[in-house]
N, C-alpha and C. Protein backbone atom coordinates (compact mmCIF):
# COMPACT_ATOMS: atom_id res chain seq x y z
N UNK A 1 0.82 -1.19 0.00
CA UNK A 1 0.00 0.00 0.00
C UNK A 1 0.87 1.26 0.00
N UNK A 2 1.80 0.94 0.16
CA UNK A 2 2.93 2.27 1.05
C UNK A 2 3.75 2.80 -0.25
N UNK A 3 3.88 1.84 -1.30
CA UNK A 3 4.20 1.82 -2.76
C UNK A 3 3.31 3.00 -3.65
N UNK A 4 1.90 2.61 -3.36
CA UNK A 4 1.30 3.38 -4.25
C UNK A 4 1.26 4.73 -3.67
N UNK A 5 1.31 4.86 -2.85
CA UNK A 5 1.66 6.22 -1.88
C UNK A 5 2.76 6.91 -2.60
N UNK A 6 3.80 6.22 -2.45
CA UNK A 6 5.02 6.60 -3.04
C UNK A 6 4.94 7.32 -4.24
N UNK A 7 4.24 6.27 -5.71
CA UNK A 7 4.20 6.37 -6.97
C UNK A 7 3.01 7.80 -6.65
N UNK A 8 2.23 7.88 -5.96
CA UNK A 8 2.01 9.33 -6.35
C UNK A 8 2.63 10.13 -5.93
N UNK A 9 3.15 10.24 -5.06
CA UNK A 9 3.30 11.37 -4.37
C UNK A 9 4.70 12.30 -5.57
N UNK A 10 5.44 10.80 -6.42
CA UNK A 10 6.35 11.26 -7.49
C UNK A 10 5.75 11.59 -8.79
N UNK A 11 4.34 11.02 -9.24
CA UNK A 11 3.55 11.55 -10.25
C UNK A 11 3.33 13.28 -9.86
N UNK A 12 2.58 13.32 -8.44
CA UNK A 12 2.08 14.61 -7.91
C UNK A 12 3.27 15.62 -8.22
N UNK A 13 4.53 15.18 -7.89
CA UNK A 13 5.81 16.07 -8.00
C UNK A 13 5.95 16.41 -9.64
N UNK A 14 6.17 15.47 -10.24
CA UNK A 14 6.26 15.52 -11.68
C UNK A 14 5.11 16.38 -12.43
N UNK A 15 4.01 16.30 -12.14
CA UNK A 15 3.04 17.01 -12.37
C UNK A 15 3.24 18.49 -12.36
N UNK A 16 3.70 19.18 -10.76
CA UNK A 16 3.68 20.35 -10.64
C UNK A 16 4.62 20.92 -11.08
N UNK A 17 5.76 20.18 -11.13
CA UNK A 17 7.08 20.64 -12.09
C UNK A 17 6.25 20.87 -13.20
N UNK A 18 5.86 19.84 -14.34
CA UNK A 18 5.85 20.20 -15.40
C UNK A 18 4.90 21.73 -15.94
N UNK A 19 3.58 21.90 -14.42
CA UNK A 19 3.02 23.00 -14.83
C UNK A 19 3.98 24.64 -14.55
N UNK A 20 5.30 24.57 -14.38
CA UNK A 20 6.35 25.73 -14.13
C UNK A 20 6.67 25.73 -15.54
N UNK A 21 6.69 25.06 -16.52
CA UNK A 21 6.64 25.34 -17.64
C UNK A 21 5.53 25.93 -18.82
N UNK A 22 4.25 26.42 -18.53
CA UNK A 22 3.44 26.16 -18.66
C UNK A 22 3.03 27.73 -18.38
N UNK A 23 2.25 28.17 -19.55
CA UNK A 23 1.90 29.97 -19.31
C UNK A 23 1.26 30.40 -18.00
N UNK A 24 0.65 29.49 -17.31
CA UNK A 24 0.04 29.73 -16.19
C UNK A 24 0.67 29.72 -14.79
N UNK A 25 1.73 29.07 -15.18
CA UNK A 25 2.63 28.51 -14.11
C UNK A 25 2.14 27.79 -13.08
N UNK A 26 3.10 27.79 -11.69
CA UNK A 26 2.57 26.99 -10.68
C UNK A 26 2.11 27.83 -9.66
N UNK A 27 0.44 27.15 -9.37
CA UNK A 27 -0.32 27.98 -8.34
C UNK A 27 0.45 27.95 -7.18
N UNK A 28 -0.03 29.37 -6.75
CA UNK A 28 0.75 29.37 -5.16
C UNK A 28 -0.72 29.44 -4.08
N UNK A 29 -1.49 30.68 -4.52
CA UNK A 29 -2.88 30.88 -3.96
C UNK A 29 -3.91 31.33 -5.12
N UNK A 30 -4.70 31.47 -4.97
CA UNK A 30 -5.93 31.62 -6.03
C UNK A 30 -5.58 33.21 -6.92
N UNK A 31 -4.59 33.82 -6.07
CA UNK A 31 -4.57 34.91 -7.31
C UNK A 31 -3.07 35.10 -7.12
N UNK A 32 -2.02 34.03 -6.69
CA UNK A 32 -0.24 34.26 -7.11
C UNK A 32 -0.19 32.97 -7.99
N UNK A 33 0.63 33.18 -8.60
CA UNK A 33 1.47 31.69 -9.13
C UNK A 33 3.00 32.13 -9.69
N UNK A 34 3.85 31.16 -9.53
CA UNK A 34 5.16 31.46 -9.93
C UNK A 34 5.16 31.05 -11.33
N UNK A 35 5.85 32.25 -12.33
CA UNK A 35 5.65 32.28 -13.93
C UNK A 35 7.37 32.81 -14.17
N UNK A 36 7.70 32.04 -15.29
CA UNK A 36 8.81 33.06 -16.17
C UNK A 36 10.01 32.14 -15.04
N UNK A 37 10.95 32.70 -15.13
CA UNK A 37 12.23 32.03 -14.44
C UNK A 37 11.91 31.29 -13.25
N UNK A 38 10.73 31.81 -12.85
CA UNK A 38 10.86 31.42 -10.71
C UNK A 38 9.97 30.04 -11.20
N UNK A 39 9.35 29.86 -12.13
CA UNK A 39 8.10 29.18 -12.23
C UNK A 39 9.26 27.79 -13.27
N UNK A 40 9.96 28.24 -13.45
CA UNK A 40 11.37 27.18 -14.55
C UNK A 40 11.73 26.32 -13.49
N UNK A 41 12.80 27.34 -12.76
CA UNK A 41 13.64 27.05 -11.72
C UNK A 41 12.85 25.92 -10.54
N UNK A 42 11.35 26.53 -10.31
CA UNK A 42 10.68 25.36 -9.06
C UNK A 42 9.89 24.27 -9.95
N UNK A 43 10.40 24.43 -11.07
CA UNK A 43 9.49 23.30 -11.75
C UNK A 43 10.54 22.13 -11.90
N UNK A 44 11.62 22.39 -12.67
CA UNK A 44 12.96 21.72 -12.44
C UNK A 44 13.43 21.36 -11.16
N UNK A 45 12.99 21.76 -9.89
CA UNK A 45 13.36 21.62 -8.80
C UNK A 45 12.31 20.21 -8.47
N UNK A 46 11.23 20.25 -8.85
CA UNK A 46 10.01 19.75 -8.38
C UNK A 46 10.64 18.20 -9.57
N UNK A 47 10.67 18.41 -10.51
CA UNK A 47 10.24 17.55 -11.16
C UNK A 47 11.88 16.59 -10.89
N UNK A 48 12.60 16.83 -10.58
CA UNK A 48 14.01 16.20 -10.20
C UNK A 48 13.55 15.51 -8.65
N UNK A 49 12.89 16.34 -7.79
CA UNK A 49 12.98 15.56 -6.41
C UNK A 49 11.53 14.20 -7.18
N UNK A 50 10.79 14.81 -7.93
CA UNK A 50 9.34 13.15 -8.31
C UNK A 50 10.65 12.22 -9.02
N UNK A 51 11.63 12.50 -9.74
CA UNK A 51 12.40 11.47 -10.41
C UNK A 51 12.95 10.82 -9.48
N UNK A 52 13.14 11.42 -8.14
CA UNK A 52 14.55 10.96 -7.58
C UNK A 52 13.69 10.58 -6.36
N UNK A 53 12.43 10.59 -6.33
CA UNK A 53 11.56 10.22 -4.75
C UNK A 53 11.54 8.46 -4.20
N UNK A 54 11.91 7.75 -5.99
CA UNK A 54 11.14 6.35 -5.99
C UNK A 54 12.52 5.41 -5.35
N UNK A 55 13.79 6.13 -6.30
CA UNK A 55 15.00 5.63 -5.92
C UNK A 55 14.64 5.32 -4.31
N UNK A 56 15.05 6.87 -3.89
CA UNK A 56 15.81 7.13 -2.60
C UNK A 56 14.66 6.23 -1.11
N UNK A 57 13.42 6.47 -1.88
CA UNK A 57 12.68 5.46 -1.00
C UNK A 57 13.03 4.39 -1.27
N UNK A 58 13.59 3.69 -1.88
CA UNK A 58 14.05 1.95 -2.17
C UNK A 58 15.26 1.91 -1.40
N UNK A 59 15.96 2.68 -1.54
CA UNK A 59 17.55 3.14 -0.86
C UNK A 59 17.25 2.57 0.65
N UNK A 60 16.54 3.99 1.21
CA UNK A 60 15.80 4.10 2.72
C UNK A 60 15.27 2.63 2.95
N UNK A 61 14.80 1.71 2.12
CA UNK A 61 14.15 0.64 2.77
C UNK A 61 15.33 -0.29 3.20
N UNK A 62 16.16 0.05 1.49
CA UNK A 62 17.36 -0.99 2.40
C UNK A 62 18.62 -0.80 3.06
N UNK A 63 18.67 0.37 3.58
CA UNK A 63 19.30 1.04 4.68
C UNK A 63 18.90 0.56 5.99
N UNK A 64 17.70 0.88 6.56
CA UNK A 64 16.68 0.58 7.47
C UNK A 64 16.12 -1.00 7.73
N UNK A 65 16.57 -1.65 7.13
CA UNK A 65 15.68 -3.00 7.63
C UNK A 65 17.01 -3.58 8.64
């Protein structure tokens, strides 16, 4: 169960990255969103930690047992 948790929570990441590319950018509150460089920069930020969420939880499991 703790898997599929995982797989979204790196879809969810990947997701909001990709909307920093995206004319609308990424919502912050109903009338900010980060657009243009800030909206690049946290999208690339975002979408590197969903790539790198699935690893490092496999890592953590077998660190920890």
């Amino acid at each position: 169960m703790i898997q599929i948790a995982v797989i979204a929570v790196a879809i969810g990441l990947i997701v909001i990255g990709v909307k920093g590319f995206t004319a609308e950018g990424i919502p912050l509150t109903k009338e900010k969103s980060l657009h243009g460089k800030a909206g690049r920069l946290t999208g690339v930020a975002c979408i590197l930690a969903g790539v790198l969420f699935i690893p490092a939880f496999f890592l953590a499991l077998l660190l920890f047992r």
